[in-house]
N, C-alpha and C. Protein backbone atom coordinates (compact mmCIF):
# COMPACT_ATOMS: atom_id res chain seq x y z
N UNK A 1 -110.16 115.51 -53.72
CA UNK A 1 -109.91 116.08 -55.03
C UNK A 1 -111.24 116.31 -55.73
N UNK A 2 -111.30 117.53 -56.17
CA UNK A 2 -112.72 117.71 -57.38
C UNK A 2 -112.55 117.78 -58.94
N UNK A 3 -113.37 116.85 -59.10
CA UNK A 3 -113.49 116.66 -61.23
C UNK A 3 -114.83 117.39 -61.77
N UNK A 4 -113.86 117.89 -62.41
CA UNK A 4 -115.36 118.43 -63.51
C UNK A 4 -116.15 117.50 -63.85
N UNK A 5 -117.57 117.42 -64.65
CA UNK A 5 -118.03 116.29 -65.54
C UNK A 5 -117.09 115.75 -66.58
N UNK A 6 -116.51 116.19 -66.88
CA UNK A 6 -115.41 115.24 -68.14
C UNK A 6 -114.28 114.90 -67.58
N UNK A 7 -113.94 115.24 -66.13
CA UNK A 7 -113.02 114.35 -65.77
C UNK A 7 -113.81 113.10 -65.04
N UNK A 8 -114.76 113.20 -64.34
CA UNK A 8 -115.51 112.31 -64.06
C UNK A 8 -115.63 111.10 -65.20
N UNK A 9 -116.53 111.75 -66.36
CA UNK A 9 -116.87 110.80 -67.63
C UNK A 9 -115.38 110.29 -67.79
N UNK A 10 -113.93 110.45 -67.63
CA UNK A 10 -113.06 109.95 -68.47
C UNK A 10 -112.71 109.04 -67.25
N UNK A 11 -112.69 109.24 -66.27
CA UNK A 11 -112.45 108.20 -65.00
C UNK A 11 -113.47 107.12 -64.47
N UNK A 12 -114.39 107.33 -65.23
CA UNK A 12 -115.64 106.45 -65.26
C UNK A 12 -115.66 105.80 -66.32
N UNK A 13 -115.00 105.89 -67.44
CA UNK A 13 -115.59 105.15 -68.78
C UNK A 13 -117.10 105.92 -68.98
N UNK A 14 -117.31 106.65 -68.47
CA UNK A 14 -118.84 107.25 -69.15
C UNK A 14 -118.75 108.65 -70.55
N UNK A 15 -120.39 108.32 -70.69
CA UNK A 15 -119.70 109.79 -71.60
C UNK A 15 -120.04 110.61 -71.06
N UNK A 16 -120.57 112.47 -71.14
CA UNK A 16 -121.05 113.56 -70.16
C UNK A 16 -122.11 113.32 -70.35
N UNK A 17 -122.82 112.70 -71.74
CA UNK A 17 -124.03 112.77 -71.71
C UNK A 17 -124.61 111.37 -70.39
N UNK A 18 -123.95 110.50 -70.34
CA UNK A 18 -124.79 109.23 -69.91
C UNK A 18 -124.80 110.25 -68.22
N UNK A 19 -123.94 110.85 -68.01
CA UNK A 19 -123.55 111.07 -66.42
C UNK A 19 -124.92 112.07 -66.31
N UNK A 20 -125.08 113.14 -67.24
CA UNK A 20 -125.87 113.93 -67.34
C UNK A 20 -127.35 113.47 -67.15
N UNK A 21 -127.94 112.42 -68.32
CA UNK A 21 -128.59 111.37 -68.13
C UNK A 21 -129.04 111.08 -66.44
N UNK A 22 -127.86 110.43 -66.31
CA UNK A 22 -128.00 109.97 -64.32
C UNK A 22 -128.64 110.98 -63.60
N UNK A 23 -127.94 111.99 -63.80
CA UNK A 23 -128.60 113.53 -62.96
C UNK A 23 -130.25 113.70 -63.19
N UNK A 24 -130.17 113.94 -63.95
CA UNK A 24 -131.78 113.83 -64.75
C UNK A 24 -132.59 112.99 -64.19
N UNK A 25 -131.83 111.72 -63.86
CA UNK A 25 -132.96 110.80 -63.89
C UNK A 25 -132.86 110.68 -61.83
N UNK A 26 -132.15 111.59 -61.13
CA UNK A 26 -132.23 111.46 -60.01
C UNK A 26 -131.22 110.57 -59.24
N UNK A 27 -130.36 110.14 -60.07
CA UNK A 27 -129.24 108.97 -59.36
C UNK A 27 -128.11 109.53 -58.91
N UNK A 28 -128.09 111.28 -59.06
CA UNK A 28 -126.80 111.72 -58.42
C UNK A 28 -126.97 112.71 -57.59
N UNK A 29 -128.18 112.63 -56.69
CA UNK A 29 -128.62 113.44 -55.61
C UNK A 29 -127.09 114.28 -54.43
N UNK A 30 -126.13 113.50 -54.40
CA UNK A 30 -125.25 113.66 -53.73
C UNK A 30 -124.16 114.80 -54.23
N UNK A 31 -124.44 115.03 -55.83
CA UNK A 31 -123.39 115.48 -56.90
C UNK A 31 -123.30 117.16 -56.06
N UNK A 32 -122.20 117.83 -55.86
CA UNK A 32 -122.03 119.12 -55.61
C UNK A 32 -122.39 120.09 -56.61
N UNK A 33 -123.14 121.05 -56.53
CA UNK A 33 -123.14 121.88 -57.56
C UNK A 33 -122.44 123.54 -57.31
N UNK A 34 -121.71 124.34 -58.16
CA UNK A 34 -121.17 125.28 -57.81
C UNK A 34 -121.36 125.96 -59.12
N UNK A 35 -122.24 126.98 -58.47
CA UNK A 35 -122.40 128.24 -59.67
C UNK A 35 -122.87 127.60 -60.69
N UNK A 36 -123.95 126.68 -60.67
CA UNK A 36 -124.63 125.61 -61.18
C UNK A 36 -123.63 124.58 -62.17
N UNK A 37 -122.66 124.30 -61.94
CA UNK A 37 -121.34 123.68 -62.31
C UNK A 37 -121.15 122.41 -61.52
N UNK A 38 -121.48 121.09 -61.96
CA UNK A 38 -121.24 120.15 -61.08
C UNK A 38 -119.83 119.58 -60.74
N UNK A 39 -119.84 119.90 -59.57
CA UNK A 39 -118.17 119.07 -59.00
C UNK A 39 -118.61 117.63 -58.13
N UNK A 40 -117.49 117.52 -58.56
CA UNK A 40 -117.56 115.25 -58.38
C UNK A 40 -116.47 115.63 -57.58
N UNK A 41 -116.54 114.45 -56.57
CA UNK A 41 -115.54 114.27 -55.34
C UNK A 41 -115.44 112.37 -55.87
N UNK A 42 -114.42 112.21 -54.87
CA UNK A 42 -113.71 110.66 -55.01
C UNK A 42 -114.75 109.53 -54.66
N UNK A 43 -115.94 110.20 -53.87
CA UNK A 43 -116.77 108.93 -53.41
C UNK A 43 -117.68 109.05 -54.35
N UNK A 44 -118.02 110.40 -55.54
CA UNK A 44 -119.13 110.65 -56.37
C UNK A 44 -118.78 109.69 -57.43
N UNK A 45 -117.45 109.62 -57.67
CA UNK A 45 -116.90 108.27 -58.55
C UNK A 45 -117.17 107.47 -58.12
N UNK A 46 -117.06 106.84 -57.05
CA UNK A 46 -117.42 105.31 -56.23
C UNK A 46 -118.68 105.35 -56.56
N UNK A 47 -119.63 106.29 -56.76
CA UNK A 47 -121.10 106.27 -56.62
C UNK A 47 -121.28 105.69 -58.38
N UNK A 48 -120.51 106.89 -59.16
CA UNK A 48 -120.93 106.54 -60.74
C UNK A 48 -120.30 105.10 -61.12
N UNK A 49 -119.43 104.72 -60.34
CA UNK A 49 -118.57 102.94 -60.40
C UNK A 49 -119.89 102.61 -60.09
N UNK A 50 -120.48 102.08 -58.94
CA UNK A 50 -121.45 101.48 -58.46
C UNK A 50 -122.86 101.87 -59.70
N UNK A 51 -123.11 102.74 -59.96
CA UNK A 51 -124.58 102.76 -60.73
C UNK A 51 -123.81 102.58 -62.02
N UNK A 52 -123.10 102.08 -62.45
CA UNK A 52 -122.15 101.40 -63.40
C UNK A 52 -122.77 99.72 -63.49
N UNK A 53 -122.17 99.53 -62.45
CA UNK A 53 -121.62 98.07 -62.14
C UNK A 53 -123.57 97.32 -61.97
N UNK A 54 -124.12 98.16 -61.20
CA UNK A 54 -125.50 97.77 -60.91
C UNK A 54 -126.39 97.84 -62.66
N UNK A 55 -126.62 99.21 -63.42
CA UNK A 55 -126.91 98.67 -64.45
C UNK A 55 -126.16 97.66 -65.32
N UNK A 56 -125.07 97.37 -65.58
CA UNK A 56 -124.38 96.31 -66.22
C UNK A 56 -124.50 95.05 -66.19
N UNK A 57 -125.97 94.50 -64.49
CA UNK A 57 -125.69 93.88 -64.12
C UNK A 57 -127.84 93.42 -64.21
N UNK A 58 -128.35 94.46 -64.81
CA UNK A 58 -128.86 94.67 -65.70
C UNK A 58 -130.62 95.54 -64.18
N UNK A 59 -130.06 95.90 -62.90
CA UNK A 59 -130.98 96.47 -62.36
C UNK A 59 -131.49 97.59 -63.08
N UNK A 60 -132.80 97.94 -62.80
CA UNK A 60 -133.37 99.23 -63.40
C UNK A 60 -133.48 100.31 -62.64
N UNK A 61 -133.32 101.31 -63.86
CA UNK A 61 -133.20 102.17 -62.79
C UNK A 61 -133.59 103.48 -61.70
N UNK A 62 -135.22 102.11 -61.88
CA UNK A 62 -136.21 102.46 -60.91
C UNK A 62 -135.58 102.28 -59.48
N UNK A 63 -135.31 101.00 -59.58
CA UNK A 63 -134.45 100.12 -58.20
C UNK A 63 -133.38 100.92 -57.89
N UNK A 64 -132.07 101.55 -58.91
CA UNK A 64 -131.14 102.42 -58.57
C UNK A 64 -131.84 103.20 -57.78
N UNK A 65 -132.89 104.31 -58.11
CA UNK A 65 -132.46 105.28 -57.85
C UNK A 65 -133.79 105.19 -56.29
N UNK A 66 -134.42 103.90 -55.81
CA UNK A 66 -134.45 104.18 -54.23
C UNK A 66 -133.71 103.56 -53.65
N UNK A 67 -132.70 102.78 -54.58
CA UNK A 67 -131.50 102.35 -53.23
C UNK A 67 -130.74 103.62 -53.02
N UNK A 68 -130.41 104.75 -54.20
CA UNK A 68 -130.07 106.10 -53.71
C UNK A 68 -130.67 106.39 -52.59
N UNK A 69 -131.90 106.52 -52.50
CA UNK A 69 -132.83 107.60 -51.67
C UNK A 69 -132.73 107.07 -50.61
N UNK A 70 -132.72 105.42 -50.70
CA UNK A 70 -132.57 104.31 -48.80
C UNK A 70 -131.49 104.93 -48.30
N UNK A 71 -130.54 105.09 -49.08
CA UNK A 71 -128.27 105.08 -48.51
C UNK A 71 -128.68 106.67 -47.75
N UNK A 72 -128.96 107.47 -48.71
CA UNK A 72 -129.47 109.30 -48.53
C UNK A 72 -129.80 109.15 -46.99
N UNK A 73 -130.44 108.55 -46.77
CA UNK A 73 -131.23 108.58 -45.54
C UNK A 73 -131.07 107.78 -44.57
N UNK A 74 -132.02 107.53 -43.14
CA UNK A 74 -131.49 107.54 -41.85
C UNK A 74 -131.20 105.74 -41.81
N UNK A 75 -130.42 105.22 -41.10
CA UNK A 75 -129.62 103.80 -41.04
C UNK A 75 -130.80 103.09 -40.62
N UNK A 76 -132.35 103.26 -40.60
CA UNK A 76 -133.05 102.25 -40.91
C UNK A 76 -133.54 102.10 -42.47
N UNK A 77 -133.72 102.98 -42.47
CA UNK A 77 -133.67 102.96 -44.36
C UNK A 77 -132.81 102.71 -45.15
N UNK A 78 -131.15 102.86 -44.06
CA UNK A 78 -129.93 102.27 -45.00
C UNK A 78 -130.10 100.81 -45.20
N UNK A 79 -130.68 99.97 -44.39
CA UNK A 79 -130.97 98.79 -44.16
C UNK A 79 -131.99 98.09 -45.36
N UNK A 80 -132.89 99.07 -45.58
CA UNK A 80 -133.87 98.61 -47.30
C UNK A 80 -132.56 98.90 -47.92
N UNK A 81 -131.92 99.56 -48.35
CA UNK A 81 -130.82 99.99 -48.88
C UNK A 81 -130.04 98.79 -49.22
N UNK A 82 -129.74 98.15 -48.06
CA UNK A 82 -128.62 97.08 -48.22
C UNK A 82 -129.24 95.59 -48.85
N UNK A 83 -130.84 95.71 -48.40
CA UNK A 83 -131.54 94.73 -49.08
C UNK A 83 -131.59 95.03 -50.23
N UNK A 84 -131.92 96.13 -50.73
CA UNK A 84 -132.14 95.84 -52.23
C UNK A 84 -130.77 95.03 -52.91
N UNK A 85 -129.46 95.67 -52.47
CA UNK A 85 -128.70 95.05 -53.12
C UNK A 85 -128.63 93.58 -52.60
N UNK A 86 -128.98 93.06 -51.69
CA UNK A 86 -128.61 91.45 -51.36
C UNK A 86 -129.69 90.77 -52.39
N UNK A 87 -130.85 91.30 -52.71
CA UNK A 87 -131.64 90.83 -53.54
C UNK A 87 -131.06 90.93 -55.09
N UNK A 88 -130.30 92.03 -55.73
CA UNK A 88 -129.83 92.10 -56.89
C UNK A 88 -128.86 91.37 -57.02
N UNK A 89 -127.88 90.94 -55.56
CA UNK A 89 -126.94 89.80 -55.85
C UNK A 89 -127.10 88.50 -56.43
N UNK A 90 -128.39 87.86 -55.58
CA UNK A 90 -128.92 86.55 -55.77
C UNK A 90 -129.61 86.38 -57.58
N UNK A 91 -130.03 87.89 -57.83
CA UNK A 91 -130.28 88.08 -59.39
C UNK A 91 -129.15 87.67 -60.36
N UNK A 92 -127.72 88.30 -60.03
CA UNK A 92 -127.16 88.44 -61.17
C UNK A 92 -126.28 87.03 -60.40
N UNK A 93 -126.13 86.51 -59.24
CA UNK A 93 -125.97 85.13 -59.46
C UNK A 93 -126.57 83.80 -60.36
N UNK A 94 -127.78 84.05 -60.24
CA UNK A 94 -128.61 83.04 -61.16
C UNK A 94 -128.30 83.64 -62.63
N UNK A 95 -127.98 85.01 -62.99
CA UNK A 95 -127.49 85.18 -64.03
C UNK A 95 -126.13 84.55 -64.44
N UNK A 96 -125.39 84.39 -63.67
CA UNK A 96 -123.75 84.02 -63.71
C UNK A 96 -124.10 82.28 -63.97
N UNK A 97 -125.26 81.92 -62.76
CA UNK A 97 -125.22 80.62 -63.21
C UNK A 97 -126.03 79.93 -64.42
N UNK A 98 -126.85 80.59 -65.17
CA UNK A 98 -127.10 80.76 -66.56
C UNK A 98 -126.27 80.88 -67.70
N UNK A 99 -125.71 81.97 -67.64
CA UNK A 99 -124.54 82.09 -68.24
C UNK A 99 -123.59 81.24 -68.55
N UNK A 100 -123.28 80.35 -67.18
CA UNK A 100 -122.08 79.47 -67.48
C UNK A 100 -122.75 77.64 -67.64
N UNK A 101 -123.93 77.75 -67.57
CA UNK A 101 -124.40 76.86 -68.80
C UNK A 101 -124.60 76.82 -69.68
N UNK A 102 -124.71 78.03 -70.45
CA UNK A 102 -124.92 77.79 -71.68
C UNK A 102 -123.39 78.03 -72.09
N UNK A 103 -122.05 78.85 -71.33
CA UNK A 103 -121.00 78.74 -71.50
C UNK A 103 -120.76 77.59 -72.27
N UNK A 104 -120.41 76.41 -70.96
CA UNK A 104 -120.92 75.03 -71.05
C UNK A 104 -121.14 74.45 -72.11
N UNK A 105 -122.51 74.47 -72.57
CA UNK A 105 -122.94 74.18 -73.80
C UNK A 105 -122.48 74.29 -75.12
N UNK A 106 -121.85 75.73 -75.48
CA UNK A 106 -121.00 76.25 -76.02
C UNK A 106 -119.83 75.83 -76.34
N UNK A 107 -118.99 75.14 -75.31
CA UNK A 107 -117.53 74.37 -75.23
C UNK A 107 -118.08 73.16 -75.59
N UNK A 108 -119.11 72.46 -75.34
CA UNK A 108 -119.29 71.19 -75.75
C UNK A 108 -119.26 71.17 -76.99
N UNK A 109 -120.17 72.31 -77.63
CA UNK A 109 -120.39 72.31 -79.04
C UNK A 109 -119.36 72.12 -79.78
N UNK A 110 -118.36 73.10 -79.59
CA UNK A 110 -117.07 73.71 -79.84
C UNK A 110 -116.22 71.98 -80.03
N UNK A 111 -116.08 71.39 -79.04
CA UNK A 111 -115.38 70.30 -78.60
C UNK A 111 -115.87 68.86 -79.34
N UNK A 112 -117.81 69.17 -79.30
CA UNK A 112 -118.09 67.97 -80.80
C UNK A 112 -118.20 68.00 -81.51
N UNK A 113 -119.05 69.24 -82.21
CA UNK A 113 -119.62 69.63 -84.02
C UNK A 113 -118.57 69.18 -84.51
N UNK A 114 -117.42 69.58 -84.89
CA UNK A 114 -116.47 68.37 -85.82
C UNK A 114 -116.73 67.02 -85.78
N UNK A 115 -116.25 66.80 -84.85
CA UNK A 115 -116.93 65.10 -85.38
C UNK A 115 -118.39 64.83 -85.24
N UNK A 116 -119.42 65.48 -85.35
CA UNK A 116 -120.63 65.31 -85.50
C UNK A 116 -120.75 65.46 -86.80
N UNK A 117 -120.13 66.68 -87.15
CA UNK A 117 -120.14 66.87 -88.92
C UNK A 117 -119.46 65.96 -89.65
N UNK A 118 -118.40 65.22 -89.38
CA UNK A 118 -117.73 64.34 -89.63
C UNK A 118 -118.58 63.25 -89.65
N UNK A 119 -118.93 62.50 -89.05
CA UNK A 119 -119.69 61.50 -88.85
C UNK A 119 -121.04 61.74 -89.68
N UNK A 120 -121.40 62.82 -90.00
CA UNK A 120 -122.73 63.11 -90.44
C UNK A 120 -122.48 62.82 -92.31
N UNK A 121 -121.64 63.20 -92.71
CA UNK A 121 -121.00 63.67 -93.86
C UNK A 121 -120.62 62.30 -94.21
N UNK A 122 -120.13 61.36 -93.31
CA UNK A 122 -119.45 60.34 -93.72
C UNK A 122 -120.64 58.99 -93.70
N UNK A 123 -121.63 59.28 -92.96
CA UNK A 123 -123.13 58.14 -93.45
C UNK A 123 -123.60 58.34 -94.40
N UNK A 124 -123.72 59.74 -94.72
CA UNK A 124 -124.21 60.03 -96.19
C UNK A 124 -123.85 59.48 -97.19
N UNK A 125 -122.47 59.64 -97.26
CA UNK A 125 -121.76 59.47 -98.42
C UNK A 125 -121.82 57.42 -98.70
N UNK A 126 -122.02 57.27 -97.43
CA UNK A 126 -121.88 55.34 -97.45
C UNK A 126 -123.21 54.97 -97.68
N UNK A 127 -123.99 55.90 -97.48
CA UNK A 127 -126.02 55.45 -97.56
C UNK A 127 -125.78 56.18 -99.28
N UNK A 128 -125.63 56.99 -99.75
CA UNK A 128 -125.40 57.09 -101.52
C UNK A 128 -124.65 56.33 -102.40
N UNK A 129 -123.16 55.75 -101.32
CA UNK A 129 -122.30 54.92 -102.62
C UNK A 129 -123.31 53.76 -102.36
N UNK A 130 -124.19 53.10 -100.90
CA UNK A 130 -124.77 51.77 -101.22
C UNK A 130 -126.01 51.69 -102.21
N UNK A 131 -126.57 53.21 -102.76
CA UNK A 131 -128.03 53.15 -103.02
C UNK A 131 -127.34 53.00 -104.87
């Protein structure tokens, strides 16, 4: 099946400009063009999902766009290709596991500041009625 750019942008969550953007910046080497009219196919979505999911995940997109150029090209270069992403995994893992410490931290807070404030509020008041 082929999408215009705004069916693309509406099946992507993107807008035309961000997709447009991508083009520009070289991340949609694959995109069909007709009568200088870009047509998107079902895997050009898989592609704008993926350079989605990869900036969100906060790669740049210097790194996007030669893991483009590795995939583009011959299955030893798909292979830098597949590294870059095993390397961006281990990234946004230590991100996930960041994240869910200070999660963590967060629920603790959540779970003591009352009675910290409580307790705080209530020495006061016994260190002023003794003074």
């Amino acid at each position: 099946m082929n999408y215009t750019i705004s069916q693309a942008a509406q099946k992507t969550n993107l807008s035309i400009h961000t997709i447009r953007y991508y083009d520009k910046e070289g991340l949609l080497p694959f995109v069909y063009r007709e009568n200088g009219t870009r047509v998107f196919h079902e895997q050009d979505i898989d592609w704008l999902d993926l350079l989605c999911c990869l900036k969100n995940t906060g790669m740049p997109i210097k790194d996007i766009r030669t893991l483009i150029q590795h995939c583009m090209d011959n299955d030893a270069v798909l292979e830098k290709g597949v590294a870059i992403l095993v390397r961006h995994r281990h990234n946004v893992e230590a991100q996930l596991k960041e994240m869910q410490r200070s999660l963590d931290t967060i629920d603790y807070k959540i779970k003591h500041l009352p009675q910290m404030f409580r307790e705080k509020f209530s020495s006061e008041a016994s260190e002023s009625h003794n003074e």
